[in-house]
PDB file of N, CA and C in Angstrom:
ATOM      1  N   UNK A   1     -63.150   9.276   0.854  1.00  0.00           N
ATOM      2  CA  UNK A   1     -63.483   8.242  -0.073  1.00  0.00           C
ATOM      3  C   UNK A   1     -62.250   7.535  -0.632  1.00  0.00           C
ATOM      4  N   UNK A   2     -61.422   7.984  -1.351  1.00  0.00           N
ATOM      5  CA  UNK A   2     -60.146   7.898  -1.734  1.00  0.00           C
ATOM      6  C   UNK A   2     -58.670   7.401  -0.465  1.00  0.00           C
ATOM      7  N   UNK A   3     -58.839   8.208   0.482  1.00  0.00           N
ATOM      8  CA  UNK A   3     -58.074   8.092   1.490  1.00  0.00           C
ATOM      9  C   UNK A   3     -58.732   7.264   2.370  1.00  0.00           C
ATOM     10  N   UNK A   4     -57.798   5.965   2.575  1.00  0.00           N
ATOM     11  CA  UNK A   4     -58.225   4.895   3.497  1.00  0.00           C
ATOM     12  C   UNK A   4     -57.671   5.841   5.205  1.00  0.00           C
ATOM     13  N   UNK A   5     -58.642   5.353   6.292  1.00  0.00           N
ATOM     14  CA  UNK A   5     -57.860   5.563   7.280  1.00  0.00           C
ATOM     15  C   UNK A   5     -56.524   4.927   7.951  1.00  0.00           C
ATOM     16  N   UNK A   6     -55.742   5.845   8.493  1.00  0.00           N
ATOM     17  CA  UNK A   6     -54.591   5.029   8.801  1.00  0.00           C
ATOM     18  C   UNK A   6     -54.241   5.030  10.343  1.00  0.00           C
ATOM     19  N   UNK A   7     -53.973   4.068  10.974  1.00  0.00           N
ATOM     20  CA  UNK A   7     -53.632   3.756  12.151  1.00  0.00           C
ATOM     21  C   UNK A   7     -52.367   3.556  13.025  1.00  0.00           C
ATOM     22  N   UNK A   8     -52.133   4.215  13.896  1.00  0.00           N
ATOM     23  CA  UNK A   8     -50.605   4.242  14.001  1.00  0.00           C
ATOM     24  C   UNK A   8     -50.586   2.640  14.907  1.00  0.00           C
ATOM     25  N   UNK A   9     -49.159   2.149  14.376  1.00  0.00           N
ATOM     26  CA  UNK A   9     -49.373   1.123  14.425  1.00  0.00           C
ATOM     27  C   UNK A   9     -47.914   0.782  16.024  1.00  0.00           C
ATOM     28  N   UNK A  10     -47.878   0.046  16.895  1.00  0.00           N
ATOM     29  CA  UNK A  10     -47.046  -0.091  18.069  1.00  0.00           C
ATOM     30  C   UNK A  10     -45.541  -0.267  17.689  1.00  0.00           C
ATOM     31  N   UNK A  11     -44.387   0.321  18.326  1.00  0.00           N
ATOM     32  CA  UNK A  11     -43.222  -0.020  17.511  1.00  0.00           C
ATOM     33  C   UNK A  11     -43.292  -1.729  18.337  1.00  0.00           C
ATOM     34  N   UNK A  12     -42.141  -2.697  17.735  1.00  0.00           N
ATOM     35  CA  UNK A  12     -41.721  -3.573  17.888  1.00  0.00           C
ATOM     36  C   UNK A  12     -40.582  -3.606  18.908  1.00  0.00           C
ATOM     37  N   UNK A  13     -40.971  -4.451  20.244  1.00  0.00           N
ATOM     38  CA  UNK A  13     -40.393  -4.265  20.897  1.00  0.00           C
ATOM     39  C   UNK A  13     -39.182  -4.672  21.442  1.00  0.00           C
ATOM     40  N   UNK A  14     -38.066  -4.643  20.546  1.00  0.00           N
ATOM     41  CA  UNK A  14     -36.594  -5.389  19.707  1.00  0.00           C
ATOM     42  C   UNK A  14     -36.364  -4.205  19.169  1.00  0.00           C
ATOM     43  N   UNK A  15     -36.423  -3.072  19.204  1.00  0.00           N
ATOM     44  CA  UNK A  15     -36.518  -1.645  18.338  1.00  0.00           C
ATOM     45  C   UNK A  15     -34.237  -1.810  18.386  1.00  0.00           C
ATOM     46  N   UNK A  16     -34.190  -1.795  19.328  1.00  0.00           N
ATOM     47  CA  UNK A  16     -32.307  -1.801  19.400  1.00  0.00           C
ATOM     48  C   UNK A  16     -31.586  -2.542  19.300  1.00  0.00           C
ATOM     49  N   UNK A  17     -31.766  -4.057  19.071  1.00  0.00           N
ATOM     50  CA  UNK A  17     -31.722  -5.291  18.732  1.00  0.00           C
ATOM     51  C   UNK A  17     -31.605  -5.354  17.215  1.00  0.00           C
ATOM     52  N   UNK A  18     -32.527  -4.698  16.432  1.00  0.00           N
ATOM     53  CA  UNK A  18     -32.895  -4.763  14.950  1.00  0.00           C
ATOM     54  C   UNK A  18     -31.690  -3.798  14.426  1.00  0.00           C
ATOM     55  N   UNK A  19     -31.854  -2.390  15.207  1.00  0.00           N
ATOM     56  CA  UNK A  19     -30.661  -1.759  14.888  1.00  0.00           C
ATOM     57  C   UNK A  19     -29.411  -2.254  14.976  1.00  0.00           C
ATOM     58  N   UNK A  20     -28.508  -3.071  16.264  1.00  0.00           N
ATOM     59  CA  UNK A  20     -27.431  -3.242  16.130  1.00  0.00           C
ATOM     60  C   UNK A  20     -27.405  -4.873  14.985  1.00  0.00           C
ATOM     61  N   UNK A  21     -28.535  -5.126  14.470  1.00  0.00           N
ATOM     62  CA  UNK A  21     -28.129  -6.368  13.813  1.00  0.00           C
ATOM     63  C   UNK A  21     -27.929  -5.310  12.281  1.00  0.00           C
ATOM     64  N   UNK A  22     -28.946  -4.766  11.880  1.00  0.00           N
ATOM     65  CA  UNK A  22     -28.377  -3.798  10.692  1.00  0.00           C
ATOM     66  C   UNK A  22     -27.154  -3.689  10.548  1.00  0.00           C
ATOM     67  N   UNK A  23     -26.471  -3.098  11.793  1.00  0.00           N
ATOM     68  CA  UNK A  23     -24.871  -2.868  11.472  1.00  0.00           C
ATOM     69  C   UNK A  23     -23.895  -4.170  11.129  1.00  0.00           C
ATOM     70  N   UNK A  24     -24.412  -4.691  11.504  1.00  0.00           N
ATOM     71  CA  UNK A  24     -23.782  -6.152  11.447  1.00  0.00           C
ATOM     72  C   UNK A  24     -23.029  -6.553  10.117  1.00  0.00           C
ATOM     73  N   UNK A  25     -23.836  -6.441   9.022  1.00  0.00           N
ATOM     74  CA  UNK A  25     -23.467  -6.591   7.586  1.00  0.00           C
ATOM     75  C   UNK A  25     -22.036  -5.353   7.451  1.00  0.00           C
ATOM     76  N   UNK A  26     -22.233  -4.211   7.717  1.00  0.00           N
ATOM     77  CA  UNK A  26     -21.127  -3.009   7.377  1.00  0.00           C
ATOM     78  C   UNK A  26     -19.896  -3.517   8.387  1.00  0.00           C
ATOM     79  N   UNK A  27     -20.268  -3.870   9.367  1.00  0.00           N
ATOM     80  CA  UNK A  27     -19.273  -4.317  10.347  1.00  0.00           C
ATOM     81  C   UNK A  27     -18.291  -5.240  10.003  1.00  0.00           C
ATOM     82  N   UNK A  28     -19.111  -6.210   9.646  1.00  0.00           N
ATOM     83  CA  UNK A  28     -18.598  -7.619   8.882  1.00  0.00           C
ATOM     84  C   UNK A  28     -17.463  -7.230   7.160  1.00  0.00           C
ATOM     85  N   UNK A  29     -18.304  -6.075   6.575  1.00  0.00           N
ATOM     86  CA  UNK A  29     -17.837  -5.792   5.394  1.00  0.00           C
ATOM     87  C   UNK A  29     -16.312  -5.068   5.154  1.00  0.00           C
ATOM     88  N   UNK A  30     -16.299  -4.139   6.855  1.00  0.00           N
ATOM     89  CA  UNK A  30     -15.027  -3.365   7.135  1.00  0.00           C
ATOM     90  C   UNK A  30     -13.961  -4.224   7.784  1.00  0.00           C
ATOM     91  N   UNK A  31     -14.280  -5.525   8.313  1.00  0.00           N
ATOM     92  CA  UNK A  31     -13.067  -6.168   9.090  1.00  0.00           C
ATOM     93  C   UNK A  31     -12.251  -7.173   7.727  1.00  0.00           C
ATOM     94  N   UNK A  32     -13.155  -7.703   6.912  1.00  0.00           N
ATOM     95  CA  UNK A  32     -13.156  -8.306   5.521  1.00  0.00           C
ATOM     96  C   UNK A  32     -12.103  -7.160   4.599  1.00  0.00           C
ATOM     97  N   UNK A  33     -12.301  -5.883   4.250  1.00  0.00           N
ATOM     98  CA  UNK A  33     -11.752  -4.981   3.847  1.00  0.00           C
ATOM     99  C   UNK A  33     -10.633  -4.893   4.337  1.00  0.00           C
ATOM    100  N   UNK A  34     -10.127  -4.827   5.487  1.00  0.00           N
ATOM    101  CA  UNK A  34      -9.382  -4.139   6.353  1.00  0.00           C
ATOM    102  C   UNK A  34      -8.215  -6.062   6.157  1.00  0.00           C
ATOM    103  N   UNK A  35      -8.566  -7.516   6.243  1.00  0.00           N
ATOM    104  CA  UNK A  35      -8.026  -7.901   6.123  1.00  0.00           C
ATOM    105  C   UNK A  35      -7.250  -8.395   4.573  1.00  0.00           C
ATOM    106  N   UNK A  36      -7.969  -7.663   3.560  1.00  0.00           N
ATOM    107  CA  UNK A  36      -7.783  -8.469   2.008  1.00  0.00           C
ATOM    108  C   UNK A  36      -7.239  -7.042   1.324  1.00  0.00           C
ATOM    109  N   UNK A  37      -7.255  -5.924   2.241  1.00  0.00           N
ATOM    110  CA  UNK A  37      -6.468  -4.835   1.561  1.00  0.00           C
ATOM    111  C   UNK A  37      -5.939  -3.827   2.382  1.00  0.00           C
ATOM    112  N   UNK A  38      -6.436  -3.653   3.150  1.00  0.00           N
ATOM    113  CA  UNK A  38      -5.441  -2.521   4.243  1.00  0.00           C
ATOM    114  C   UNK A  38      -4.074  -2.972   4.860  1.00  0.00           C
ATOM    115  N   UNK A  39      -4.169  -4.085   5.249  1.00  0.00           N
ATOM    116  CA  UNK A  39      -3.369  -4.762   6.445  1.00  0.00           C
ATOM    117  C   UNK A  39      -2.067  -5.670   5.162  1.00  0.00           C
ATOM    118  N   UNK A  40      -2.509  -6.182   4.037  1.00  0.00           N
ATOM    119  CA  UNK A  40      -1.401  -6.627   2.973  1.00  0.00           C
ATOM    120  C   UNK A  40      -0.571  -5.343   2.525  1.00  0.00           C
ATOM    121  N   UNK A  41      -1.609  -4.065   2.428  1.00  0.00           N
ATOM    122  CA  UNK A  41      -1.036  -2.885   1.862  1.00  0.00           C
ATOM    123  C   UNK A  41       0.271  -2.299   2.770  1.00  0.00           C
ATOM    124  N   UNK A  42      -0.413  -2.214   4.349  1.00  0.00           N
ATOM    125  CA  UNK A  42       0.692  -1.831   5.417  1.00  0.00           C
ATOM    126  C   UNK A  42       1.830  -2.475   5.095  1.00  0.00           C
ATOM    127  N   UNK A  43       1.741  -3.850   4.750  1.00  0.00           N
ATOM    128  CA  UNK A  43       2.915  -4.937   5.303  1.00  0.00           C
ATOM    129  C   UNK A  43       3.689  -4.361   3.846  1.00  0.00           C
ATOM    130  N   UNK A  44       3.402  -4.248   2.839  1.00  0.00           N
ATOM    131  CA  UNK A  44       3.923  -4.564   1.817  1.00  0.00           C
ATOM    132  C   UNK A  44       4.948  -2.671   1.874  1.00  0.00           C
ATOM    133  N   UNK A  45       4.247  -1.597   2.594  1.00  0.00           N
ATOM    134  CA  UNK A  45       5.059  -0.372   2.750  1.00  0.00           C
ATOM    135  C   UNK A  45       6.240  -0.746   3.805  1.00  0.00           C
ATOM    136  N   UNK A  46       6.031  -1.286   4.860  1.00  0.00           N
ATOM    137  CA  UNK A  46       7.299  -1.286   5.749  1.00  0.00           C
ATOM    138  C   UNK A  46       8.107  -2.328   5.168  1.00  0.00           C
ATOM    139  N   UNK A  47       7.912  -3.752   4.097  1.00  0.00           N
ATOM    140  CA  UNK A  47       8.944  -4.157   3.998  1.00  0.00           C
ATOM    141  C   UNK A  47      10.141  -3.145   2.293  1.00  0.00           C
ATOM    142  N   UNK A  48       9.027  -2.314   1.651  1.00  0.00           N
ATOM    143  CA  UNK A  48       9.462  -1.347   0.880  1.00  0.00           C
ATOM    144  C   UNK A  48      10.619  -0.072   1.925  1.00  0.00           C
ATOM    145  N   UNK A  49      10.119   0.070   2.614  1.00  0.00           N
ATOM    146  CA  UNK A  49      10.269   0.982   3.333  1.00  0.00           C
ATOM    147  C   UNK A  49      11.826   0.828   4.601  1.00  0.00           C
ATOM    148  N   UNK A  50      11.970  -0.775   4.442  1.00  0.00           N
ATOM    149  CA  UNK A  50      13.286  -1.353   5.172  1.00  0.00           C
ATOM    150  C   UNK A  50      13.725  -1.536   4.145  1.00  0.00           C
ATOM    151  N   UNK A  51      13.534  -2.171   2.563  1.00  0.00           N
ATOM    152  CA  UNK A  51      14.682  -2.328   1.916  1.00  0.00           C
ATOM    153  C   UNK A  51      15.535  -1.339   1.885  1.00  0.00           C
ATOM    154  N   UNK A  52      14.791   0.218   0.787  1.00  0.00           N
ATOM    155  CA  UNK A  52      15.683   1.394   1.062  1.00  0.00           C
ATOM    156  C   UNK A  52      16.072   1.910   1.939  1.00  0.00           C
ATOM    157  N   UNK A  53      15.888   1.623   3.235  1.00  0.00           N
ATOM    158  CA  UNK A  53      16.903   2.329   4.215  1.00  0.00           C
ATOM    159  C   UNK A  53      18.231   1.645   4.207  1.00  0.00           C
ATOM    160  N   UNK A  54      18.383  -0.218   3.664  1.00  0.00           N
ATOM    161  CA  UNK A  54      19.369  -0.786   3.744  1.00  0.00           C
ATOM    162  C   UNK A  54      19.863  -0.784   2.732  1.00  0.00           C
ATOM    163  N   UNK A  55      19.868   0.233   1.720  1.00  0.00           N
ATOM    164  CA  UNK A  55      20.496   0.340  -0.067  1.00  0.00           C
ATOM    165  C   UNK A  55      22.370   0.780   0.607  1.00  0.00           C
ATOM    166  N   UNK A  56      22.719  -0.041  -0.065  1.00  0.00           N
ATOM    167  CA  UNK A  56      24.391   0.700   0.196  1.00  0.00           C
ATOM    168  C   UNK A  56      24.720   0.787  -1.655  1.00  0.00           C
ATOM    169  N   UNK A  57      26.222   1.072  -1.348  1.00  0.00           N
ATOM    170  CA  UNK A  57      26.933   1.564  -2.366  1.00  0.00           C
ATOM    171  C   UNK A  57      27.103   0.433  -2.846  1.00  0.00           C
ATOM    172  N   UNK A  58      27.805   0.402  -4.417  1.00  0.00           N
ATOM    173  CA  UNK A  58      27.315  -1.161  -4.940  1.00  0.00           C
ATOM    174  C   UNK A  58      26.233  -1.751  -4.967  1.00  0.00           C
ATOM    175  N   UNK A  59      24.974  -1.925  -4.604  1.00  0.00           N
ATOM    176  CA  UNK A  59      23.857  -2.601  -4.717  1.00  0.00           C
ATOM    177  C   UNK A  59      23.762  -2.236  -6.271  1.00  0.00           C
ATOM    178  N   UNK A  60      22.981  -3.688  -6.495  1.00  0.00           N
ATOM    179  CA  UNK A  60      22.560  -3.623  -7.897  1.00  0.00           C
ATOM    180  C   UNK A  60      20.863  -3.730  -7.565  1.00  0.00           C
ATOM    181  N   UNK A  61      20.078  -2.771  -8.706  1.00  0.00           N
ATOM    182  CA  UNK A  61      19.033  -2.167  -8.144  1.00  0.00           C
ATOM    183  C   UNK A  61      17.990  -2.116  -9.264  1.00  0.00           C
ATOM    184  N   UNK A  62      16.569  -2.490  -9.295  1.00  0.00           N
ATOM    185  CA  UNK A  62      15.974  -1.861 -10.645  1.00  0.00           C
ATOM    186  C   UNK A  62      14.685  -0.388  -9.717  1.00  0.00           C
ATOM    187  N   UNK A  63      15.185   0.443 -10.616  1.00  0.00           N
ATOM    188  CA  UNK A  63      14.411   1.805 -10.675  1.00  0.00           C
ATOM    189  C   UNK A  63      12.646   1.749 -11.146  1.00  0.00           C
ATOM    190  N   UNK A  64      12.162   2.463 -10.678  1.00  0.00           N
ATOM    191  CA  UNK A  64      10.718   2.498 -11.111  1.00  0.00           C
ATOM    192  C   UNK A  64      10.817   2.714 -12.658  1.00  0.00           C
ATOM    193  N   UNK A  65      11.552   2.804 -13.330  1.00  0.00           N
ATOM    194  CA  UNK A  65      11.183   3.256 -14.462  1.00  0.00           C
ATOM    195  C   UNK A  65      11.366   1.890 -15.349  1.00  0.00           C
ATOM    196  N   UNK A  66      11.922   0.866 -14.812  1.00  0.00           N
ATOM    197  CA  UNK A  66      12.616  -0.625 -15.359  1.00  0.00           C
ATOM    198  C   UNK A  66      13.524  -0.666 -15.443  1.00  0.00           C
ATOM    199  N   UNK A  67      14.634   0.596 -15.163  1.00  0.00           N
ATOM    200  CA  UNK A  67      16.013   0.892 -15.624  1.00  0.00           C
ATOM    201  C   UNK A  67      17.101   0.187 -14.540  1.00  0.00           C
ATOM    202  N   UNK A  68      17.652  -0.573 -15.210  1.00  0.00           N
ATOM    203  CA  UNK A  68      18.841  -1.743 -14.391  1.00  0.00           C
ATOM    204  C   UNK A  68      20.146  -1.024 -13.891  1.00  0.00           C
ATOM    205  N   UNK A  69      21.022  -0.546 -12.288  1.00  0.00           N
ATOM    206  CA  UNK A  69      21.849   0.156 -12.173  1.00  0.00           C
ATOM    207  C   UNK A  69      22.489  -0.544 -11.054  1.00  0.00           C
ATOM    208  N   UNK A  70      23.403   0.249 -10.703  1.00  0.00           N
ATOM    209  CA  UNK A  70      24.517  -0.566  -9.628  1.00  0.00           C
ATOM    210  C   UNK A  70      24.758   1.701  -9.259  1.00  0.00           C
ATOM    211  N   UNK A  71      24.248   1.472  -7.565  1.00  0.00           N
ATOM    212  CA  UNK A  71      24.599   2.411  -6.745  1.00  0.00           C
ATOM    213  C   UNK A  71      25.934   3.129  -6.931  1.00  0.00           C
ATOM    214  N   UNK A  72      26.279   4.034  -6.885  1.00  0.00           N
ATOM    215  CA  UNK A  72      27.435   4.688  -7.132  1.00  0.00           C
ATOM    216  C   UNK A  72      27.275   5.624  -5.949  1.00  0.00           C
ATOM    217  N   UNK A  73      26.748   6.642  -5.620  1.00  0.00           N
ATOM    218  CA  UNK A  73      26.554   7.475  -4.435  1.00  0.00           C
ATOM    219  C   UNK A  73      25.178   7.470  -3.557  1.00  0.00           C
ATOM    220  N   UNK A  74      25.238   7.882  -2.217  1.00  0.00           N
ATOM    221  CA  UNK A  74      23.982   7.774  -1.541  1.00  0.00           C
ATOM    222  C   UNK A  74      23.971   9.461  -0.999  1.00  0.00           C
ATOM    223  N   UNK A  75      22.600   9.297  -0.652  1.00  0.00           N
ATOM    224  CA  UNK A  75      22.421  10.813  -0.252  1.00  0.00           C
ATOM    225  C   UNK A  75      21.303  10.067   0.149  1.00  0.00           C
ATOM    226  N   UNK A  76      20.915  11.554   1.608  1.00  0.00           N
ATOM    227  CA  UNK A  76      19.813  11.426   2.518  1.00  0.00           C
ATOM    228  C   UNK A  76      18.575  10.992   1.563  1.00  0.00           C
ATOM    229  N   UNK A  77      18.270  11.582   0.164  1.00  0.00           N
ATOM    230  CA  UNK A  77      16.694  11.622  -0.231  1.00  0.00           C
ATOM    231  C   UNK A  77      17.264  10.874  -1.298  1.00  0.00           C
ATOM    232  N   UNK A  78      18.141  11.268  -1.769  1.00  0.00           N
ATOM    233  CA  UNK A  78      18.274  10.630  -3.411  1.00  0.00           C
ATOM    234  C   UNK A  78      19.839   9.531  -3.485  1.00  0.00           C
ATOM    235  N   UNK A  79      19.624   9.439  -4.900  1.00  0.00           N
ATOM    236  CA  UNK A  79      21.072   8.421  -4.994  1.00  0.00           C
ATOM    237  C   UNK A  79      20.983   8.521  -6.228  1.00  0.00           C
ATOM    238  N   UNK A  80      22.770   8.187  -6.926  1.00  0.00           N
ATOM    239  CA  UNK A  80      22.998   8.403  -7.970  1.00  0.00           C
ATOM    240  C   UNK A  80      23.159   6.893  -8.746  1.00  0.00           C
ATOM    241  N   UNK A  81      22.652   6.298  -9.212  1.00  0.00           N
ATOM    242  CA  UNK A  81      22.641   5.418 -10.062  1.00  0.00           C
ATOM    243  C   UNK A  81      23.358   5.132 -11.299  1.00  0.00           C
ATOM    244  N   UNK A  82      24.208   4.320 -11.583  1.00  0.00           N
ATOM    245  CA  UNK A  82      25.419   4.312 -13.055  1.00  0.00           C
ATOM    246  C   UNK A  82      24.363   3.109 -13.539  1.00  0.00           C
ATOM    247  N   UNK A  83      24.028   3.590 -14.936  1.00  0.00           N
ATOM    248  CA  UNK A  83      23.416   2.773 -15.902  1.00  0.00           C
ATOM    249  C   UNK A  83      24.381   1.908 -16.634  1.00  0.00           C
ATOM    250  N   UNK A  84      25.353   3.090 -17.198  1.00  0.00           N
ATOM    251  CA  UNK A  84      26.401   2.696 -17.875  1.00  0.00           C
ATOM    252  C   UNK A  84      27.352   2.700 -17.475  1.00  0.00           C
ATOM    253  N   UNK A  85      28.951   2.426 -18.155  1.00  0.00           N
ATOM    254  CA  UNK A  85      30.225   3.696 -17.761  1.00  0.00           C
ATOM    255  C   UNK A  85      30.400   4.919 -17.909  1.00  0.00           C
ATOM    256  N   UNK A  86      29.935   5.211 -17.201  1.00  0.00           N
ATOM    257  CA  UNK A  86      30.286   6.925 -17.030  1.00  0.00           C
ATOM    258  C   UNK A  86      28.586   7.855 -17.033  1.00  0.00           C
ATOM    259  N   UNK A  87      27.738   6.868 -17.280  1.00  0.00           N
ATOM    260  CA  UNK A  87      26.212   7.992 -17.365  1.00  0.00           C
ATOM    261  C   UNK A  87      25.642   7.218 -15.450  1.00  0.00           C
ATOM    262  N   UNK A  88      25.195   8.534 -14.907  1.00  0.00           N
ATOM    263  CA  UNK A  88      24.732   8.075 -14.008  1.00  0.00           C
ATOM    264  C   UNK A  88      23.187   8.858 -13.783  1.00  0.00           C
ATOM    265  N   UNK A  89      22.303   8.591 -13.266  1.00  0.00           N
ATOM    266  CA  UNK A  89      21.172   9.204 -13.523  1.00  0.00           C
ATOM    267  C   UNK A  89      21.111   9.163 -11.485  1.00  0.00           C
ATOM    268  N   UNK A  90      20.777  10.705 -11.348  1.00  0.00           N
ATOM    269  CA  UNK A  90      19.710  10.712  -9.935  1.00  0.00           C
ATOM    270  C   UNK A  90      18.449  10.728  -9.578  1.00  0.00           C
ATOM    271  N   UNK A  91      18.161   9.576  -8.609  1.00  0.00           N
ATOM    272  CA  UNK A  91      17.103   9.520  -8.014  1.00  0.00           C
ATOM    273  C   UNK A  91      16.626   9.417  -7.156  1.00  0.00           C
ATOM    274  N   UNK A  92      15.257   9.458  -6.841  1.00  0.00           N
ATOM    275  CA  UNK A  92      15.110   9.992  -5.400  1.00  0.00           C
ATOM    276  C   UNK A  92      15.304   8.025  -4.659  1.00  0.00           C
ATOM    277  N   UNK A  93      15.415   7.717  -3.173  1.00  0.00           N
ATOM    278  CA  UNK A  93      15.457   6.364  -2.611  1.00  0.00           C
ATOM    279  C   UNK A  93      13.869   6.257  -2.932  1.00  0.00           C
ATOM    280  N   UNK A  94      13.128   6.451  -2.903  1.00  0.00           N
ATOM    281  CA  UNK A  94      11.704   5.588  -2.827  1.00  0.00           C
ATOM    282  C   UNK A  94      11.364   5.229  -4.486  1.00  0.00           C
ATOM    283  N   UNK A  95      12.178   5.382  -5.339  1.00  0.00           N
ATOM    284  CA  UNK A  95      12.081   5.002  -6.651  1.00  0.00           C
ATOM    285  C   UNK A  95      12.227   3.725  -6.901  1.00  0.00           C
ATOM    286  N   UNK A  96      13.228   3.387  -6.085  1.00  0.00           N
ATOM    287  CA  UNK A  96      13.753   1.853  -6.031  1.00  0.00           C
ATOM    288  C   UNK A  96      12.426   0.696  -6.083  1.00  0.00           C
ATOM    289  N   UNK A  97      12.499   0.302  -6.543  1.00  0.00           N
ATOM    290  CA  UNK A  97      11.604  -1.106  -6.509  1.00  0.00           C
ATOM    291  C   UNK A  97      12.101  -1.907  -6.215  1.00  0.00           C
ATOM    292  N   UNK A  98      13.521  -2.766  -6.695  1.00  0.00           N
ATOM    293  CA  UNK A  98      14.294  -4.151  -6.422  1.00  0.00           C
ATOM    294  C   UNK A  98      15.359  -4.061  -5.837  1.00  0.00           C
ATOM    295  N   UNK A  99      15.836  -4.627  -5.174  1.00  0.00           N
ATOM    296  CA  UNK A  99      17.303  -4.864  -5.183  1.00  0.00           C
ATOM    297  C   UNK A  99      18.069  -5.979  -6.075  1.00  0.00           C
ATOM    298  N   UNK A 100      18.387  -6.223  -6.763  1.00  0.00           N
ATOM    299  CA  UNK A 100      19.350  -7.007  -7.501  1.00  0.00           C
ATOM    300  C   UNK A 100      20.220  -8.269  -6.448  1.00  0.00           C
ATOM    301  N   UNK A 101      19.980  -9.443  -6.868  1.00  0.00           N
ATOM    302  CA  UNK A 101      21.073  -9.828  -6.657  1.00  0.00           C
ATOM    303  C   UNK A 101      22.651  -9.871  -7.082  1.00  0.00           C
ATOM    304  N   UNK A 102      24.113  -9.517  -6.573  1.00  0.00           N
ATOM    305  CA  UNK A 102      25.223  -9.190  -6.975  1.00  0.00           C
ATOM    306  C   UNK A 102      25.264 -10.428  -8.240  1.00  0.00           C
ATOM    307  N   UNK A 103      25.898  -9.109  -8.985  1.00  0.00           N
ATOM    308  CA  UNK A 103      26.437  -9.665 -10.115  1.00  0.00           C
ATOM    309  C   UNK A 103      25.393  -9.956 -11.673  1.00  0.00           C
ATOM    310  N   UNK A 104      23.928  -9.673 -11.218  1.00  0.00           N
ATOM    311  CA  UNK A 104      23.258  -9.533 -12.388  1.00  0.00           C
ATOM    312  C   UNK A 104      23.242  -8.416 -13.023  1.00  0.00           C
ATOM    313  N   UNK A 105      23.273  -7.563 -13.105  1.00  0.00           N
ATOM    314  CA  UNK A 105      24.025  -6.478 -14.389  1.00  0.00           C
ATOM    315  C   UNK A 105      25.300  -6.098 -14.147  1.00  0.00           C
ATOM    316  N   UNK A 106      25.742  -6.435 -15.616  1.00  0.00           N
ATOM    317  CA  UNK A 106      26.843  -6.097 -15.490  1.00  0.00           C
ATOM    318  C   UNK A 106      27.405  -4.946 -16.733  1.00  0.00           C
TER     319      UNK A 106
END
């Protein structure tokens, strides 16, 4: 009385067609992704990633922390940084954020 009968009804015969259009939207959503943040992100590590390998002695430099220095020693991981005369603080190379152009701190 309550329960209508139910009839199985034929699939549609586009059954794999419907599926690969579904994907379509996620597909579309990951190449979109991949160009407005993956691919700026890459670019923006290897040109980080060539400055500090080319840090020499003398470079004038700003530190992750905002702190303004001119290179004094290099080492494989780290480098010693002179803030002042005579205070030098160590840090590791991937701290670096800027390079300075010569002659702005002085």
């Amino acid at each position: 009385m309550f329960i209508s009968e139910a009839f199985a009804q034929t699939a549609a015969s586009g059954g794999t067609e419907s599926s690969l259009l579904s994907l379509l939207p996620l597909v579309l959503m990951f190449v979109v992704l991949y160009f407005i943040m993956i691919r700026p992100q890459m670019k923006r590590q290897k040109e980080h990633k060539a400055m500090v390998e080319a840090l020499a002695k003398g470079d004038e430099v700003v530190i992750s922390g905002g702190v303004l220095g001119r290179i004094a020693r290099l080492g494989d991981t780290t480098l010693h940084v002179e803030v002042a005369n005579g205070v030098e603080l160590q840090v590791q190379r991937s701290a670096v954020v800027q390079v300075l152009p010569k002659g702005s701190f002085k």
